[in-house]
C-alpha atoms as a PDB file:
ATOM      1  CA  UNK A   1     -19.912  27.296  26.632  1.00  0.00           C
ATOM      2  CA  UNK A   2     -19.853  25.122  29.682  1.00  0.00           C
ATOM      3  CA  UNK A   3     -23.122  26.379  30.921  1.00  0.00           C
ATOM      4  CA  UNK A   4     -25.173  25.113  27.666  1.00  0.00           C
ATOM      5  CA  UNK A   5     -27.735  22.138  28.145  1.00  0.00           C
ATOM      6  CA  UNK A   6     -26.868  18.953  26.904  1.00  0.00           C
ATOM      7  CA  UNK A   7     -29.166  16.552  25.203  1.00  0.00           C
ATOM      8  CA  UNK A   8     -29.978  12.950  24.815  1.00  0.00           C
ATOM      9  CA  UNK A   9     -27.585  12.744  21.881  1.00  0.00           C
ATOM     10  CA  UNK A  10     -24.709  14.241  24.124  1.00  0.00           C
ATOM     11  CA  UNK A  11     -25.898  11.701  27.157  1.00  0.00           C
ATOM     12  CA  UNK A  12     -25.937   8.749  25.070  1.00  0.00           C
ATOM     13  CA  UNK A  13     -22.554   9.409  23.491  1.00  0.00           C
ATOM     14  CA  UNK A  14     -20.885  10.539  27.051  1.00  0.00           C
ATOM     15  CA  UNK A  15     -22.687   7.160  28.312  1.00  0.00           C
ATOM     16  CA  UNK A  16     -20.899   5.151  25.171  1.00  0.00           C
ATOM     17  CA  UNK A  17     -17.374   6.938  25.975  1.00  0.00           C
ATOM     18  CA  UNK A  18     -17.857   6.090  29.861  1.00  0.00           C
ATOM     19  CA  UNK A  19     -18.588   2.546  28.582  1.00  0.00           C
ATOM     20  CA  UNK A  20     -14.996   2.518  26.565  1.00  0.00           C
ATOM     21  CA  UNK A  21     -13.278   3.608  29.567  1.00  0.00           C
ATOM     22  CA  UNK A  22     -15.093   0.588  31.515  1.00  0.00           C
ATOM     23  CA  UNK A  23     -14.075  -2.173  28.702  1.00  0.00           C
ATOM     24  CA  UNK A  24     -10.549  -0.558  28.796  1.00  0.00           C
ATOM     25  CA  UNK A  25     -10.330  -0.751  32.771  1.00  0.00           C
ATOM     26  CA  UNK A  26      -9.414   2.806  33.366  1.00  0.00           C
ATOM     27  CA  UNK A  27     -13.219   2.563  36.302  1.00  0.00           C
ATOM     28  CA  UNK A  28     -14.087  -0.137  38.523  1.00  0.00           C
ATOM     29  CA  UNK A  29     -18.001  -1.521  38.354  1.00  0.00           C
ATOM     30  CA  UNK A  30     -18.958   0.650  40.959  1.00  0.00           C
ATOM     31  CA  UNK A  31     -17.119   4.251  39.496  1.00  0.00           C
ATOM     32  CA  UNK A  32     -18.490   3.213  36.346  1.00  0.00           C
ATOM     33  CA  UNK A  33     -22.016   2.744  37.546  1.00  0.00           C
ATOM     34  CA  UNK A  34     -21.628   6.614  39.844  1.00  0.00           C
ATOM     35  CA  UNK A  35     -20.507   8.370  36.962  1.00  0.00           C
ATOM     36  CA  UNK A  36     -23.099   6.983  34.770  1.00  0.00           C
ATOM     37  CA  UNK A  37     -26.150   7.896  36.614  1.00  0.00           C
ATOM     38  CA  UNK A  38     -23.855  11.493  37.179  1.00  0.00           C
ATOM     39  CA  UNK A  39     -24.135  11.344  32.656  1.00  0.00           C
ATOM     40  CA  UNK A  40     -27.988  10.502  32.910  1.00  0.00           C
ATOM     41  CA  UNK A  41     -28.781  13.350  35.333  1.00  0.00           C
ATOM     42  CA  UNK A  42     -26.408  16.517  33.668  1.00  0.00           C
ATOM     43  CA  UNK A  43     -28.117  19.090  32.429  1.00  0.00           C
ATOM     44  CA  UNK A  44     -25.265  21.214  31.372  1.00  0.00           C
ATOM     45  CA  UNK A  45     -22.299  20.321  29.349  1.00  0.00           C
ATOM     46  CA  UNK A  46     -20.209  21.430  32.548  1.00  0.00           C
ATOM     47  CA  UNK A  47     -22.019  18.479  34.410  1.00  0.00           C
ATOM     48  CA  UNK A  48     -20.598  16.624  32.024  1.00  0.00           C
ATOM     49  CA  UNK A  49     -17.161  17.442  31.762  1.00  0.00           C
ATOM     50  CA  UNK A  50     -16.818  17.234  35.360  1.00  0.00           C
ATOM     51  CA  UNK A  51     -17.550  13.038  34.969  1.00  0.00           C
ATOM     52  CA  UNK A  52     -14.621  12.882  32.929  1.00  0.00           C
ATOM     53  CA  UNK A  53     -12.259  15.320  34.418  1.00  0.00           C
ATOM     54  CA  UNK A  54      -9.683  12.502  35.579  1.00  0.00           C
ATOM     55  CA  UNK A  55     -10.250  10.521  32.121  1.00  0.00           C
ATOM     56  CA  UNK A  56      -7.772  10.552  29.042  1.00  0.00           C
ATOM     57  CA  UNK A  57      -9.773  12.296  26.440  1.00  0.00           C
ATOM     58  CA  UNK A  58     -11.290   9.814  23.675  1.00  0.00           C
ATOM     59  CA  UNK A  59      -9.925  10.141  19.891  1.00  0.00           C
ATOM     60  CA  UNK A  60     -12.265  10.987  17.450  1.00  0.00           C
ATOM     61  CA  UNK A  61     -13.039   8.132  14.812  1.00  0.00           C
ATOM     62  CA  UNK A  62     -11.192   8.461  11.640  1.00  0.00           C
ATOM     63  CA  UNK A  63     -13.616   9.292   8.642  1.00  0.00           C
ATOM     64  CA  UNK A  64     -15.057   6.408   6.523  1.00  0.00           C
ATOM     65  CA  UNK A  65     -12.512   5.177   4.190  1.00  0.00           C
ATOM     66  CA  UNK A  66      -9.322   6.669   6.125  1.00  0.00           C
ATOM     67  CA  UNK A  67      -8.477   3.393   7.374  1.00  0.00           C
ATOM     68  CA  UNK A  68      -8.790   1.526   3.929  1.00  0.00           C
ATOM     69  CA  UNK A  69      -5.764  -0.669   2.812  1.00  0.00           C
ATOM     70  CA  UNK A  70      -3.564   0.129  -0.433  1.00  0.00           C
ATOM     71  CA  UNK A  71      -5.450  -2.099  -3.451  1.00  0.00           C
ATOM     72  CA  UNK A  72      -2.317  -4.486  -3.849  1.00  0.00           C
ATOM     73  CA  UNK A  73      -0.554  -4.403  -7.111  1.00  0.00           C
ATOM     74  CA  UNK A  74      -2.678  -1.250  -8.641  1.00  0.00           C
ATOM     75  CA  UNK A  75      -0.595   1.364 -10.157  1.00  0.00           C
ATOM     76  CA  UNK A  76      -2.187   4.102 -12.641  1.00  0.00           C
ATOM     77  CA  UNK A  77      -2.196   3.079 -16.287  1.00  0.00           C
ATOM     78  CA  UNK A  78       0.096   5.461 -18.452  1.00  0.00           C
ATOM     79  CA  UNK A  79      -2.435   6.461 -21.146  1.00  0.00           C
ATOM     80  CA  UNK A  80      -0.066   9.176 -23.080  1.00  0.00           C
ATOM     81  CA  UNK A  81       2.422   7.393 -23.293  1.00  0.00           C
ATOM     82  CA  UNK A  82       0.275   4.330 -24.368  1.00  0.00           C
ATOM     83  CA  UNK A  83      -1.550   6.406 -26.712  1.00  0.00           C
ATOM     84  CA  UNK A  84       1.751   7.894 -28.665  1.00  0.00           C
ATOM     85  CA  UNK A  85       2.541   3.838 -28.857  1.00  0.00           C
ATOM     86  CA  UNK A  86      -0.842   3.020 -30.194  1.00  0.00           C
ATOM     87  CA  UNK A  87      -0.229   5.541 -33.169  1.00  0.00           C
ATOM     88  CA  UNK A  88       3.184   4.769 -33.569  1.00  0.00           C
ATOM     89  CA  UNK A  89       2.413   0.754 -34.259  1.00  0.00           C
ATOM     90  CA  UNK A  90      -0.574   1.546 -36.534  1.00  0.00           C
ATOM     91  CA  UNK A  91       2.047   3.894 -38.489  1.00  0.00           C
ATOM     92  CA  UNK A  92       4.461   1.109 -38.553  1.00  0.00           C
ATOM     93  CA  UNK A  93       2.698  -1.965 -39.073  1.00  0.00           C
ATOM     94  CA  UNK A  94      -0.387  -0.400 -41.532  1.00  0.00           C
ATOM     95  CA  UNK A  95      -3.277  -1.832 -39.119  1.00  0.00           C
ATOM     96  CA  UNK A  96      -5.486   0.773 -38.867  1.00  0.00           C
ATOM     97  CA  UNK A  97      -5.900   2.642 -35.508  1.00  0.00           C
ATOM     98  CA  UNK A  98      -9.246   1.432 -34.082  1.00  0.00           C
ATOM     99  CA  UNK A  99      -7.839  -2.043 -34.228  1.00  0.00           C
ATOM    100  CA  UNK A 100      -5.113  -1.478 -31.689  1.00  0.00           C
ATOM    101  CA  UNK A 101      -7.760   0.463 -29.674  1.00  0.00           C
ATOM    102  CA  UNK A 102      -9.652  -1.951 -29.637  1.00  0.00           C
ATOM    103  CA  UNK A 103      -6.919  -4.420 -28.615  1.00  0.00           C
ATOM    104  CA  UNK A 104      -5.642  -2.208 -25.788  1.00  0.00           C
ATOM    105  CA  UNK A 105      -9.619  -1.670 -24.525  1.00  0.00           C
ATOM    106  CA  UNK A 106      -9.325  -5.622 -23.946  1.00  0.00           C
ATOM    107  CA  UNK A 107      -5.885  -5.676 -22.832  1.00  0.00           C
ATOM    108  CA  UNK A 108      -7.593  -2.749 -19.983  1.00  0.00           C
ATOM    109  CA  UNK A 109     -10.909  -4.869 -19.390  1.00  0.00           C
ATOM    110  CA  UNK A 110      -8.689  -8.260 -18.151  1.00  0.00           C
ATOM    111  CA  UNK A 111      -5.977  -6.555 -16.197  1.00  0.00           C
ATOM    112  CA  UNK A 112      -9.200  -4.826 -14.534  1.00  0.00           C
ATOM    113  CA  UNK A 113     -11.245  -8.216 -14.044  1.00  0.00           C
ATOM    114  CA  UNK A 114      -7.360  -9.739 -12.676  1.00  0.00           C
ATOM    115  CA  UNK A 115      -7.173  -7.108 -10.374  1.00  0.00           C
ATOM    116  CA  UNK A 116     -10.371  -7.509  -9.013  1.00  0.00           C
ATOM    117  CA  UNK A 117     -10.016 -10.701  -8.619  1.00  0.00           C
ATOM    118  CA  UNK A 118      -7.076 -10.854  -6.805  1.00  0.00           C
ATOM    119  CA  UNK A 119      -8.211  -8.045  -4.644  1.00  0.00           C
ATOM    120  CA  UNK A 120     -11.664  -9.551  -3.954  1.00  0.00           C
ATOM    121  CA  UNK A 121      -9.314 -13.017  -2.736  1.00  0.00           C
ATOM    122  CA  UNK A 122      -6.931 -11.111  -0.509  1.00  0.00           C
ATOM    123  CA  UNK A 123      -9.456  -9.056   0.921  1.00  0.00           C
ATOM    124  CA  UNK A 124     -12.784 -10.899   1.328  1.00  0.00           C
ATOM    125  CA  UNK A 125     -14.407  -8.789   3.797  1.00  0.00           C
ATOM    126  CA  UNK A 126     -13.584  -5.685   2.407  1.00  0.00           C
ATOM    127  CA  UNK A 127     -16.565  -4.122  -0.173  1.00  0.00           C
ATOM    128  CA  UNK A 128     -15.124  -3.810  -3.664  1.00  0.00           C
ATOM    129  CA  UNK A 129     -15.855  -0.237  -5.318  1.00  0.00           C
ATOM    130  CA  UNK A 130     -18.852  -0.071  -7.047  1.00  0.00           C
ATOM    131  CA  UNK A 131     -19.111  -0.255 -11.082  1.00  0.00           C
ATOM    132  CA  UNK A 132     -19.668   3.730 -10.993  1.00  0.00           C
ATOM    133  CA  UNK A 133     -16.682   5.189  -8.588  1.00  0.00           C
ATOM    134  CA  UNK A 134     -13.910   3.114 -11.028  1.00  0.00           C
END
């Protein structure tokens, strides 16, 4: 495996990890400036590993979204056990059924718009899901 050809892909992403190891002061100017014309000029992935052979190996990056915080307060809405009260009440107090649903639809739609709201305030930066992934 060490004997395969690397490409311009491989280069530029063995150039970007040199780089890291530069910013994190693991190589001086001049090492860094050696081993990077040493990444330019590899031809085989051997050529390569041999530029990093006294280097800590880099982490992968986590997949998109790994990282993502908790949404504060959200916790998954019941809906049996909501649903068994719905039908309970409208036995009870006469109303008839679609009322109530109707009631708990809006009683859904503001605790949704809160919870944006609070989420889009304590996490500006951070995209809010799109309408179709809710």
């Amino acid at each position: 495996m060490t004997d395969l050809r690397v490409g311009d892909a491989e280069r530029d992403r063995a150039a970007a990890d040199l780089g890291e190891h530069f910013a994190l002061g693991r190589l001086s100017a001049d090492e860094h400036a050696e081993r990077l014309d040493a990444v330019w000029t590899a031809r085989t992935r051997a050529d390569l590993d041999l530029v990093f052979h006294d280097l800590p190996t880099q982490q992968a990056p986590p997949p998109p979204g790994a990282g993502r915080p908790a949404r504060p307060g959200w916790r998954p809405m019941p809906f049996v056990p909501l649903a068994i009260l719905l039908v309970v009440l409208s036995a009870i107090t006469h109303l008839p059924l679609w009322i109530g649903i109707i009631l708990l639809g809006c009683g859904l739609f503001r605790r949704a718009h809160r919870r944006r709201r609070t989420w889009s305030r304590a996490y500006p930066s951070y995209p809010s899901p799109s309408p179709s992934t809710r």
